[in-house]
C-alpha atoms as a PDB file:
ATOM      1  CA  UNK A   1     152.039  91.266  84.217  1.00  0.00           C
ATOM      2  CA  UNK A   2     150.932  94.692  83.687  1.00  0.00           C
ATOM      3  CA  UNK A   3     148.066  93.663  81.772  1.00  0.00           C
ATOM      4  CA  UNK A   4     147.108  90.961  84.257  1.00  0.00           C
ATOM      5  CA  UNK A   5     146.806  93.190  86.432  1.00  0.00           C
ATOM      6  CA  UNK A   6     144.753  95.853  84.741  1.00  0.00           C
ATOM      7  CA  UNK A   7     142.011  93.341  83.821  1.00  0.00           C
ATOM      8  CA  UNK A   8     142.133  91.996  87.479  1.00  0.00           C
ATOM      9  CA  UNK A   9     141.682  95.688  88.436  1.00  0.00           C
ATOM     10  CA  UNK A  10     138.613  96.150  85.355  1.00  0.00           C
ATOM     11  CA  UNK A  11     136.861  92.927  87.120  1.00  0.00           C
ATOM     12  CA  UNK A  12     137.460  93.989  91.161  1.00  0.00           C
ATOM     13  CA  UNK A  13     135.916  97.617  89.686  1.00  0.00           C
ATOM     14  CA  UNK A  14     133.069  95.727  87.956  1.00  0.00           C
ATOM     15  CA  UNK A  15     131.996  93.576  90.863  1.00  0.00           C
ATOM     16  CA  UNK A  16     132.601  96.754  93.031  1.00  0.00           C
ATOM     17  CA  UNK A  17     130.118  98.665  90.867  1.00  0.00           C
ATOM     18  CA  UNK A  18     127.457  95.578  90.937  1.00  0.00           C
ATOM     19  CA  UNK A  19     127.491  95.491  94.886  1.00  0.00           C
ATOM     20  CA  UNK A  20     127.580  98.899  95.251  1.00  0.00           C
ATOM     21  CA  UNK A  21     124.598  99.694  92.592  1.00  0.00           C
ATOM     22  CA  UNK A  22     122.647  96.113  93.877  1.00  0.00           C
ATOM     23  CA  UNK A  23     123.201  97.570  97.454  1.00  0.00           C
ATOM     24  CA  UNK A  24     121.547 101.160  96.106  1.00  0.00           C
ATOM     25  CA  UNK A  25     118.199  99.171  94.164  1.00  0.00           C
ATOM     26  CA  UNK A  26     117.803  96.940  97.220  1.00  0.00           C
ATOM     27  CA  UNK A  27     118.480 100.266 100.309  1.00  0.00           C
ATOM     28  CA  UNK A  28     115.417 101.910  97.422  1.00  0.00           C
ATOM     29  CA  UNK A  29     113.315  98.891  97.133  1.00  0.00           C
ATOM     30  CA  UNK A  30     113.530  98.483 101.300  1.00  0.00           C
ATOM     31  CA  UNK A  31     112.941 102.436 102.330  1.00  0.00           C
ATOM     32  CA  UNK A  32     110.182 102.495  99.440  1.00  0.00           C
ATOM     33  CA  UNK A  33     108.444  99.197 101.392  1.00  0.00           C
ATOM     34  CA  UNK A  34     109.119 100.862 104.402  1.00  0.00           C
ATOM     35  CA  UNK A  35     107.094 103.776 103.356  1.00  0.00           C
ATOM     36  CA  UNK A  36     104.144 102.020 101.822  1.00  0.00           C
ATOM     37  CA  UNK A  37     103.894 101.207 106.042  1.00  0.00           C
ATOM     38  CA  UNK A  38     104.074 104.266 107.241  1.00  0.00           C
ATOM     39  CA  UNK A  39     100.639 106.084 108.641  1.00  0.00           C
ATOM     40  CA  UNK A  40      98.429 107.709 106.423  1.00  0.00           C
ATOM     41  CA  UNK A  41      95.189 109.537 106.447  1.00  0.00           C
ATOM     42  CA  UNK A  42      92.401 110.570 104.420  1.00  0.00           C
ATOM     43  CA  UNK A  43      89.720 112.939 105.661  1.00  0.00           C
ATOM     44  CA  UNK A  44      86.542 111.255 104.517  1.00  0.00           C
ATOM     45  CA  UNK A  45      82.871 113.318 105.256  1.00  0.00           C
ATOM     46  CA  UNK A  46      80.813 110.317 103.638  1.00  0.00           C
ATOM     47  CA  UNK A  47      80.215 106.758 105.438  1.00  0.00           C
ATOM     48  CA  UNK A  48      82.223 104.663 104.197  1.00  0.00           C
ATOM     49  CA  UNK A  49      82.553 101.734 106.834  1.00  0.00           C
ATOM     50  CA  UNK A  50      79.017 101.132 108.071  1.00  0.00           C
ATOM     51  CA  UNK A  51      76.074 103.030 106.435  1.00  0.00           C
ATOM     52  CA  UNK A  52      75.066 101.805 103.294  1.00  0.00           C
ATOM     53  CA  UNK A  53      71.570 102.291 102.384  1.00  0.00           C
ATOM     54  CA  UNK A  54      70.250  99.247 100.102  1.00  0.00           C
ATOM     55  CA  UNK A  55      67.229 100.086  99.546  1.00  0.00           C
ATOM     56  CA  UNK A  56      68.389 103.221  97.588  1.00  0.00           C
ATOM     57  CA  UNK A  57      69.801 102.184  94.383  1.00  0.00           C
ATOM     58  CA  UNK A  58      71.224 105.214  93.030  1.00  0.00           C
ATOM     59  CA  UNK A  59      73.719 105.394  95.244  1.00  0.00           C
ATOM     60  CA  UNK A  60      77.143 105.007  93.773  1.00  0.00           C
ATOM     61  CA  UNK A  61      79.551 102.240  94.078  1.00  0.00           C
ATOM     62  CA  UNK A  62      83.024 102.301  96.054  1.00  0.00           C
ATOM     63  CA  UNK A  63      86.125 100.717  95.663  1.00  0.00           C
ATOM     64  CA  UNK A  64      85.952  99.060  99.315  1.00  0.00           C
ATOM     65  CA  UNK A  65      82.747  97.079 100.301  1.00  0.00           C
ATOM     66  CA  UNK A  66      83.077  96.128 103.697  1.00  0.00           C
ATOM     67  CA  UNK A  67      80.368  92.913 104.685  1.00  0.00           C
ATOM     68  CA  UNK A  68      78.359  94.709 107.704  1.00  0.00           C
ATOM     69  CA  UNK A  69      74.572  95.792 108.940  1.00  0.00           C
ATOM     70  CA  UNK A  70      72.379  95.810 106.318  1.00  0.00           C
ATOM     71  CA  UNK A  71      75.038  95.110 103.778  1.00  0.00           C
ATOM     72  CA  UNK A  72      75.572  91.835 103.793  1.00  0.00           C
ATOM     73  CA  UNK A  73      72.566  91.347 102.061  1.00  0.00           C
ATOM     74  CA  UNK A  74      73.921  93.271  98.719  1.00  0.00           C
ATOM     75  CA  UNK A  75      76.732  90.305  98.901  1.00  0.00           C
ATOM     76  CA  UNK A  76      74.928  87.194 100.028  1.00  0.00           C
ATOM     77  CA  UNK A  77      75.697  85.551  97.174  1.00  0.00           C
ATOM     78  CA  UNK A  78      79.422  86.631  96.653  1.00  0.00           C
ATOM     79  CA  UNK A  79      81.700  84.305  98.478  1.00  0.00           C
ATOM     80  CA  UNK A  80      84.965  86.883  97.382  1.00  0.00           C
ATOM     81  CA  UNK A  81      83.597  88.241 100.579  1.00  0.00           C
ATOM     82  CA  UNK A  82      84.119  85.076 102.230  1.00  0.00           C
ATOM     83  CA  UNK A  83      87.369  85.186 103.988  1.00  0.00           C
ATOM     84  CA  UNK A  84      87.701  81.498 104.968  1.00  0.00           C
ATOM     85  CA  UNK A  85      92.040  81.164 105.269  1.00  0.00           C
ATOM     86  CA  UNK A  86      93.596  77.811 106.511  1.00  0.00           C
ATOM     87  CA  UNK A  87      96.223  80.706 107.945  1.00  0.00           C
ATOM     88  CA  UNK A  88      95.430  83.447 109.637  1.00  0.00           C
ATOM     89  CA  UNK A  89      98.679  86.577 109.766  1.00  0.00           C
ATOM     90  CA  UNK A  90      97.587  89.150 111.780  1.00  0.00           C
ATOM     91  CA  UNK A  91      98.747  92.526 112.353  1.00  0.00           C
ATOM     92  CA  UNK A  92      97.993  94.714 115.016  1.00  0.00           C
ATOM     93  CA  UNK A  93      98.266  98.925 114.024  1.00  0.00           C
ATOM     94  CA  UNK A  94      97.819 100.181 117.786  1.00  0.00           C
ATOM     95  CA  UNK A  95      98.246 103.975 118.078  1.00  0.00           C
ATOM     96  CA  UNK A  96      97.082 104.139 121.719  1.00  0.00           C
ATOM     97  CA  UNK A  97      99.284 101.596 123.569  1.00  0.00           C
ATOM     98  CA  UNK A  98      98.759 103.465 126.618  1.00  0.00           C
ATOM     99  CA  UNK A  99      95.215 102.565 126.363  1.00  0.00           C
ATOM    100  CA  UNK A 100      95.321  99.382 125.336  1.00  0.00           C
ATOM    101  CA  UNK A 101      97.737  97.081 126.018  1.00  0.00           C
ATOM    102  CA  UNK A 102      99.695  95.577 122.660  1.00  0.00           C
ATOM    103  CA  UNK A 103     100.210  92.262 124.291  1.00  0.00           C
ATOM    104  CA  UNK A 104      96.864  91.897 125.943  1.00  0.00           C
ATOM    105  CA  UNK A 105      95.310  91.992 121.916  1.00  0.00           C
ATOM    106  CA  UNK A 106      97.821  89.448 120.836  1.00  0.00           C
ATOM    107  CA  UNK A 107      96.033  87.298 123.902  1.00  0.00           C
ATOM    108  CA  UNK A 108      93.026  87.657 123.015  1.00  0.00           C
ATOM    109  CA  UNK A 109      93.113  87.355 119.120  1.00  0.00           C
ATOM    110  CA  UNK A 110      94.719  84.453 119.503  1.00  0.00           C
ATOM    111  CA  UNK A 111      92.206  83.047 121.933  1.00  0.00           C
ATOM    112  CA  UNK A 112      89.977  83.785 120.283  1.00  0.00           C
ATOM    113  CA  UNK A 113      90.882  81.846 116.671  1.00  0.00           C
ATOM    114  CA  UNK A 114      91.754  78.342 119.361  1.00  0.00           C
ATOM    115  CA  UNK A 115      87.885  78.929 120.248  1.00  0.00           C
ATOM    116  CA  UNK A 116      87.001  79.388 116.437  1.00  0.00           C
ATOM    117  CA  UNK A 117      89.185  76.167 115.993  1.00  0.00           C
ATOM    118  CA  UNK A 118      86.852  74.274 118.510  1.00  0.00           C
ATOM    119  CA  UNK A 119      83.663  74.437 116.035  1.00  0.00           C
ATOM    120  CA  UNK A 120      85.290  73.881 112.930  1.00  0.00           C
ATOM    121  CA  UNK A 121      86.510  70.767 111.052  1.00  0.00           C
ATOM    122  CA  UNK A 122      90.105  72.062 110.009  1.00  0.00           C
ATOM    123  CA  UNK A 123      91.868  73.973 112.690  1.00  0.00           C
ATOM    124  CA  UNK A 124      93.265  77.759 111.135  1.00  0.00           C
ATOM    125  CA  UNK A 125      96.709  78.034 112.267  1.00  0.00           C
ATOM    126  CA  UNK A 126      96.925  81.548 113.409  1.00  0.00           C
ATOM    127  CA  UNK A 127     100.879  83.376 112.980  1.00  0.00           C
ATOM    128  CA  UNK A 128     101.698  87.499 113.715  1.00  0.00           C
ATOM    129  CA  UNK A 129     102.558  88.861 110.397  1.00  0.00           C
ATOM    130  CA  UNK A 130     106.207  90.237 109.378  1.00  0.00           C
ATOM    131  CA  UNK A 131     104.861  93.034 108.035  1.00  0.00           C
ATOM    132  CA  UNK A 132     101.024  94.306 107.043  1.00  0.00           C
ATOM    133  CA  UNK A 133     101.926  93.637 103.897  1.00  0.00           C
ATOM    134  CA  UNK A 134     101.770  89.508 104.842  1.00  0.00           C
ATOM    135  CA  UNK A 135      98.506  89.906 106.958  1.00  0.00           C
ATOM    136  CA  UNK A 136      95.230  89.164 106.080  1.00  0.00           C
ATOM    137  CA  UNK A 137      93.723  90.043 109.219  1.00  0.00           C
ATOM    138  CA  UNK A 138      94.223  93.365 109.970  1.00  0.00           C
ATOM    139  CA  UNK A 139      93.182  95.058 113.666  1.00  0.00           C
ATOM    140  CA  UNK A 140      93.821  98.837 114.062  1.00  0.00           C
ATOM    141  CA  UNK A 141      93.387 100.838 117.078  1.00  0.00           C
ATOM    142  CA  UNK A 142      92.889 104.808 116.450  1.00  0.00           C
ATOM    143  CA  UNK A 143      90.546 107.568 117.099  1.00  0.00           C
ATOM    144  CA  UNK A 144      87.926 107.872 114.109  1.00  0.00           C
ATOM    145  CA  UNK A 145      88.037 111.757 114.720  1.00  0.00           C
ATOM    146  CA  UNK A 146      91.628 112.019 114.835  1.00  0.00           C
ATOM    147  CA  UNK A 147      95.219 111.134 112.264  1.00  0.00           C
ATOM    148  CA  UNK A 148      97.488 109.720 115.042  1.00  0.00           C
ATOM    149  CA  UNK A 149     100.010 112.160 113.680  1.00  0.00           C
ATOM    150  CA  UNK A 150      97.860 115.212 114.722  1.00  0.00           C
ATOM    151  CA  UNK A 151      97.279 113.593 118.451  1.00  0.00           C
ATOM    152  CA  UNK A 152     100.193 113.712 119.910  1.00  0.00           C
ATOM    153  CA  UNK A 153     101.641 112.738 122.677  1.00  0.00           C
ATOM    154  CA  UNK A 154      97.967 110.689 123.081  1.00  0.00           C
ATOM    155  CA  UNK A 155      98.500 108.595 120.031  1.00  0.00           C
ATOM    156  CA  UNK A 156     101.898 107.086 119.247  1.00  0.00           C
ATOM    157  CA  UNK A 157     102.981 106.654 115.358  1.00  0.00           C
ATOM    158  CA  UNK A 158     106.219 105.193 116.677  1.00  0.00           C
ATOM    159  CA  UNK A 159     106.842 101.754 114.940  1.00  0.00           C
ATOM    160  CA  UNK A 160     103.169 101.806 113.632  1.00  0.00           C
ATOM    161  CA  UNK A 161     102.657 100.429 110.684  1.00  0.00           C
ATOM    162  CA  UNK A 162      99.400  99.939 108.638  1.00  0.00           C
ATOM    163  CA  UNK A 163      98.440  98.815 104.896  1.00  0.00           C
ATOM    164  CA  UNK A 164      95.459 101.095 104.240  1.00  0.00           C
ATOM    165  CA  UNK A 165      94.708 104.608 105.101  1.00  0.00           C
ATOM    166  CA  UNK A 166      92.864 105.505 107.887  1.00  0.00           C
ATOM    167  CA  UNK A 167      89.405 107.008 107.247  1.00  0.00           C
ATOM    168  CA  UNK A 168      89.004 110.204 109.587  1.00  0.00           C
ATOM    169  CA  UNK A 169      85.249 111.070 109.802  1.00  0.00           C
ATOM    170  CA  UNK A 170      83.736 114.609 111.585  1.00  0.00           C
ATOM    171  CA  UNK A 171      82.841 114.114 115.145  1.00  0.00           C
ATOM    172  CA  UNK A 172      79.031 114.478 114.305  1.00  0.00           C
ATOM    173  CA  UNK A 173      78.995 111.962 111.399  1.00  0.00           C
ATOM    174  CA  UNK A 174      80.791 109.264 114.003  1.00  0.00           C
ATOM    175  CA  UNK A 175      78.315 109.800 116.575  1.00  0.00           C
ATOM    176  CA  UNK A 176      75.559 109.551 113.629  1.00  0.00           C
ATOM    177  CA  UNK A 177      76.976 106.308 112.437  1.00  0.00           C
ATOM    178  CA  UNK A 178      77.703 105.066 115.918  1.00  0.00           C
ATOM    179  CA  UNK A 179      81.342 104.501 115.006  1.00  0.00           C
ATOM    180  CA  UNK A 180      82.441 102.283 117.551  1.00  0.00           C
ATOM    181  CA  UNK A 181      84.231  99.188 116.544  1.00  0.00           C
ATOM    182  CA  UNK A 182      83.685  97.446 113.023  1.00  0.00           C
ATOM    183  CA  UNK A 183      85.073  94.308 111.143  1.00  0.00           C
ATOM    184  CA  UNK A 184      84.912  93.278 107.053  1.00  0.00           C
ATOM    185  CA  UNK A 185      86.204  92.619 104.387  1.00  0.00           C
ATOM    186  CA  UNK A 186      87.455  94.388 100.920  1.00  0.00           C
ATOM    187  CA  UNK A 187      88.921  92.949  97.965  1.00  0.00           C
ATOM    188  CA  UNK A 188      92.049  93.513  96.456  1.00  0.00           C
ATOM    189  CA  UNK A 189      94.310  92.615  94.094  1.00  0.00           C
ATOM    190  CA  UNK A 190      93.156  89.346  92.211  1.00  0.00           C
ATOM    191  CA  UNK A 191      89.783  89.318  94.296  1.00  0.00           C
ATOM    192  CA  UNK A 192      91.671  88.602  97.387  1.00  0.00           C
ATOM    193  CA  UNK A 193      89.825  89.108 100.456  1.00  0.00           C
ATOM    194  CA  UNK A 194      91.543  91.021 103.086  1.00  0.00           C
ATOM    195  CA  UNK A 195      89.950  91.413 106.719  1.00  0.00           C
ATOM    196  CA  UNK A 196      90.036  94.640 108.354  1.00  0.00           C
ATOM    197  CA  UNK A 197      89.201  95.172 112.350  1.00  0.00           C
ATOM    198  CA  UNK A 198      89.064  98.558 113.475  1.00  0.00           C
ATOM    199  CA  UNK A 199      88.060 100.160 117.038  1.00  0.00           C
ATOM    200  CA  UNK A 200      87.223 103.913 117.318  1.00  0.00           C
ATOM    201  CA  UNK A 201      89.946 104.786 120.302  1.00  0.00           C
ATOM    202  CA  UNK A 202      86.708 107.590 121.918  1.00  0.00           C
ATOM    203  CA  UNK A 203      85.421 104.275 123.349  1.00  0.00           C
ATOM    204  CA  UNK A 204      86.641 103.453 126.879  1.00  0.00           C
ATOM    205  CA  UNK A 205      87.586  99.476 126.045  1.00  0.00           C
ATOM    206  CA  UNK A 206      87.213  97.326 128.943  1.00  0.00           C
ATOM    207  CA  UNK A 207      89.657  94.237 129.888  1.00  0.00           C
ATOM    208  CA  UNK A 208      88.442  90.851 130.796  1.00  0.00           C
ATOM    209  CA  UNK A 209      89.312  88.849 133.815  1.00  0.00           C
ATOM    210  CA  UNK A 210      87.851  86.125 132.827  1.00  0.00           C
ATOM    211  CA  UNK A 211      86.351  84.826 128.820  1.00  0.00           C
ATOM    212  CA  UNK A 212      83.714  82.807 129.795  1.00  0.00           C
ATOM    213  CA  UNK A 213      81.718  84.272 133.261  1.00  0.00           C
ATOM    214  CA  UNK A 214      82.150  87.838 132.819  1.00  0.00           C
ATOM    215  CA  UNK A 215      79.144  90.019 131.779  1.00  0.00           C
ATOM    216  CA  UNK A 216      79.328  91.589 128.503  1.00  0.00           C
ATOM    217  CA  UNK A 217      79.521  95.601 129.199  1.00  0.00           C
ATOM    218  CA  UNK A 218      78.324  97.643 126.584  1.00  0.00           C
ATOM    219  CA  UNK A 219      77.007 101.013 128.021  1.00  0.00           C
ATOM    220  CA  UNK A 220      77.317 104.088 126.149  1.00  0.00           C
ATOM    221  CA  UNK A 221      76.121 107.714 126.568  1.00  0.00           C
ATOM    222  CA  UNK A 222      74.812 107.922 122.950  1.00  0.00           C
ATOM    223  CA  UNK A 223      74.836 111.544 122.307  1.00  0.00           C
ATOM    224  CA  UNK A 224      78.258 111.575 122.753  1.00  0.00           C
ATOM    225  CA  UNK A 225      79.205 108.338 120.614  1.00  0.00           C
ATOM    226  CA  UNK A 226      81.538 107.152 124.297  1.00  0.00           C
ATOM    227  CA  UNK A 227      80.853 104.052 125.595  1.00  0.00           C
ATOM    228  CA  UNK A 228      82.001 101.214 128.077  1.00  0.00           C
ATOM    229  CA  UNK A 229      82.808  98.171 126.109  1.00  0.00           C
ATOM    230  CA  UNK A 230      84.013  94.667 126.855  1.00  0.00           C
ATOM    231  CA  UNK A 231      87.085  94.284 124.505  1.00  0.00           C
ATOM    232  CA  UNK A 232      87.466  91.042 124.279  1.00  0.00           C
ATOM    233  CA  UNK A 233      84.033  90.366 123.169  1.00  0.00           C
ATOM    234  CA  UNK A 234      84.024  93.054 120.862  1.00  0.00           C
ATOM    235  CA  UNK A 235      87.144  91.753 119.206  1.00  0.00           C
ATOM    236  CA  UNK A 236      85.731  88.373 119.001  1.00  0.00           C
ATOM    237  CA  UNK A 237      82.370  90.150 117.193  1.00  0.00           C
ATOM    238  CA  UNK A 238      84.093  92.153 114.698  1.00  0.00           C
ATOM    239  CA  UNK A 239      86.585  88.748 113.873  1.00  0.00           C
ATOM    240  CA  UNK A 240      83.637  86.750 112.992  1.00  0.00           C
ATOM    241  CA  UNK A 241      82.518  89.887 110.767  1.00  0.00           C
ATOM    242  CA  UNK A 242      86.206  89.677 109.469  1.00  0.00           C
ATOM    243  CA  UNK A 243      85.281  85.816 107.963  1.00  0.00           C
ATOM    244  CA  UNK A 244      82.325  87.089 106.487  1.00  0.00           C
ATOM    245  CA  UNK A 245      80.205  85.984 109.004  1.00  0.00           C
ATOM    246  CA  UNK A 246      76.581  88.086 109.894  1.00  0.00           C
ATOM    247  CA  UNK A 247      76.853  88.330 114.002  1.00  0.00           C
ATOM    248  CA  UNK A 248      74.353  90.374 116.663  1.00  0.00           C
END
């Protein structure tokens, strides 16, 4: 009986052990996913999500080529910057909630794929991602001149989560680059095409009352880099950019 009992005792310790050390890899795996979330920035004094000159050859590579004015032309021919998904998963980094309303951009990107669906053969089923890990559209709302964690109590970093850094640019290269509101696409991992929408938060953006009869409002005080803009329209602008597509 004794002995019985010590090798029931040896097994209850061994599956103890394998909970307990399967509970430890999974509580690191989950906090180490969690962090790969969390809000980064990098301080960036180049151009690096409009201004690409393509007439000038010798300028160097990057990692990240997003398809915008004039550079669409460099990739013409390169459908990896095609983003064309029977599923859209969107996330939505907003560090100004107070600005813009969270809920309001859920409305209107998913608006605006149903109107996308009315022109196309095969409808794209459009989903909010678990995670930015899942999402292939991406839509981040944050000041170009500013981390979120060094604007408080303006920006929020509470429960915002984002894939990529941010790019923080000096306030004079923004207002050279008329940093506004921009949409592409980069590749990653096994030439993947992921779609990233981002809106500089110095912009005043405006909401709709109604999609179709409202006038478009785009006025800005250029010396500044602040303008009035019509979000809705924006968003739907720098969407189409996010598939790829070459809009004015």
């Amino acid at each position: 009986m004794l002995f019985k009992s010590s090798i029931h005792l040896l097994v209850y310790s061994s599956v103890l052990f394998i909970i307990n050390e399967s509970t430890k890899n999974f509580s690191k795996r989950f906090k180490r996913n969690l962090s790969n979330y969390e809000p980064k920035c990098r301080n960036q004094n180049t151009p690096l999500d409009q201004i690409f000159d393509y007439y000038n050859k010798s300028q160097p590579s990057r990692r990240k080529r997003f398809v915008l004015f004039p550079e669409f032309i460099n990739f013409l021919n390169d459908w990896r910057y095609i983003n064309n998904p029977e599923e859209i998963f969107y996330w939505i980094a907003n560090f100004y909630p107070n600005r813009i309303d969270s809920d309001y951009l859920h409305y209107c990107i998913e608006h605006i794929i149903q109107q996308i669906n009315t022109v196309i053969d095969n409808d794209i089923i459009i989903h909010e991602a678990s995670d930015p890990g899942e999402a292939n559209f991406h839509f981040q709302f944050f000041d170009y001149t500013k981390c979120p964690m060094d604007d408080i109590p303006e920006a929020t970093i509470d429960n915002v989560k984002i894939l990529d850094e941010l790019f923080i640019y000096p306030v004079d290269l923004t207002r050279k680059s008329r940093y506004r509101a921009h949409g592409g696409i980069h590749i990653i991992e096994n030439d993947r095409p992921l779609s990233t929408i981002k809106f500089n938060m110095q912009q005043t953006f405006l909401h709709s009352e109604d999609f179709v009869y409202d006038p478009i409002i785009y006025t800005c005080i250029e010396d500044r880099n602040q303008c009035e803009i019509d979000l809705y329209y924006v968003l739907l602008h720098e969407t189409l950019h996010g598939f790829g597509i070459e809009v004015i």
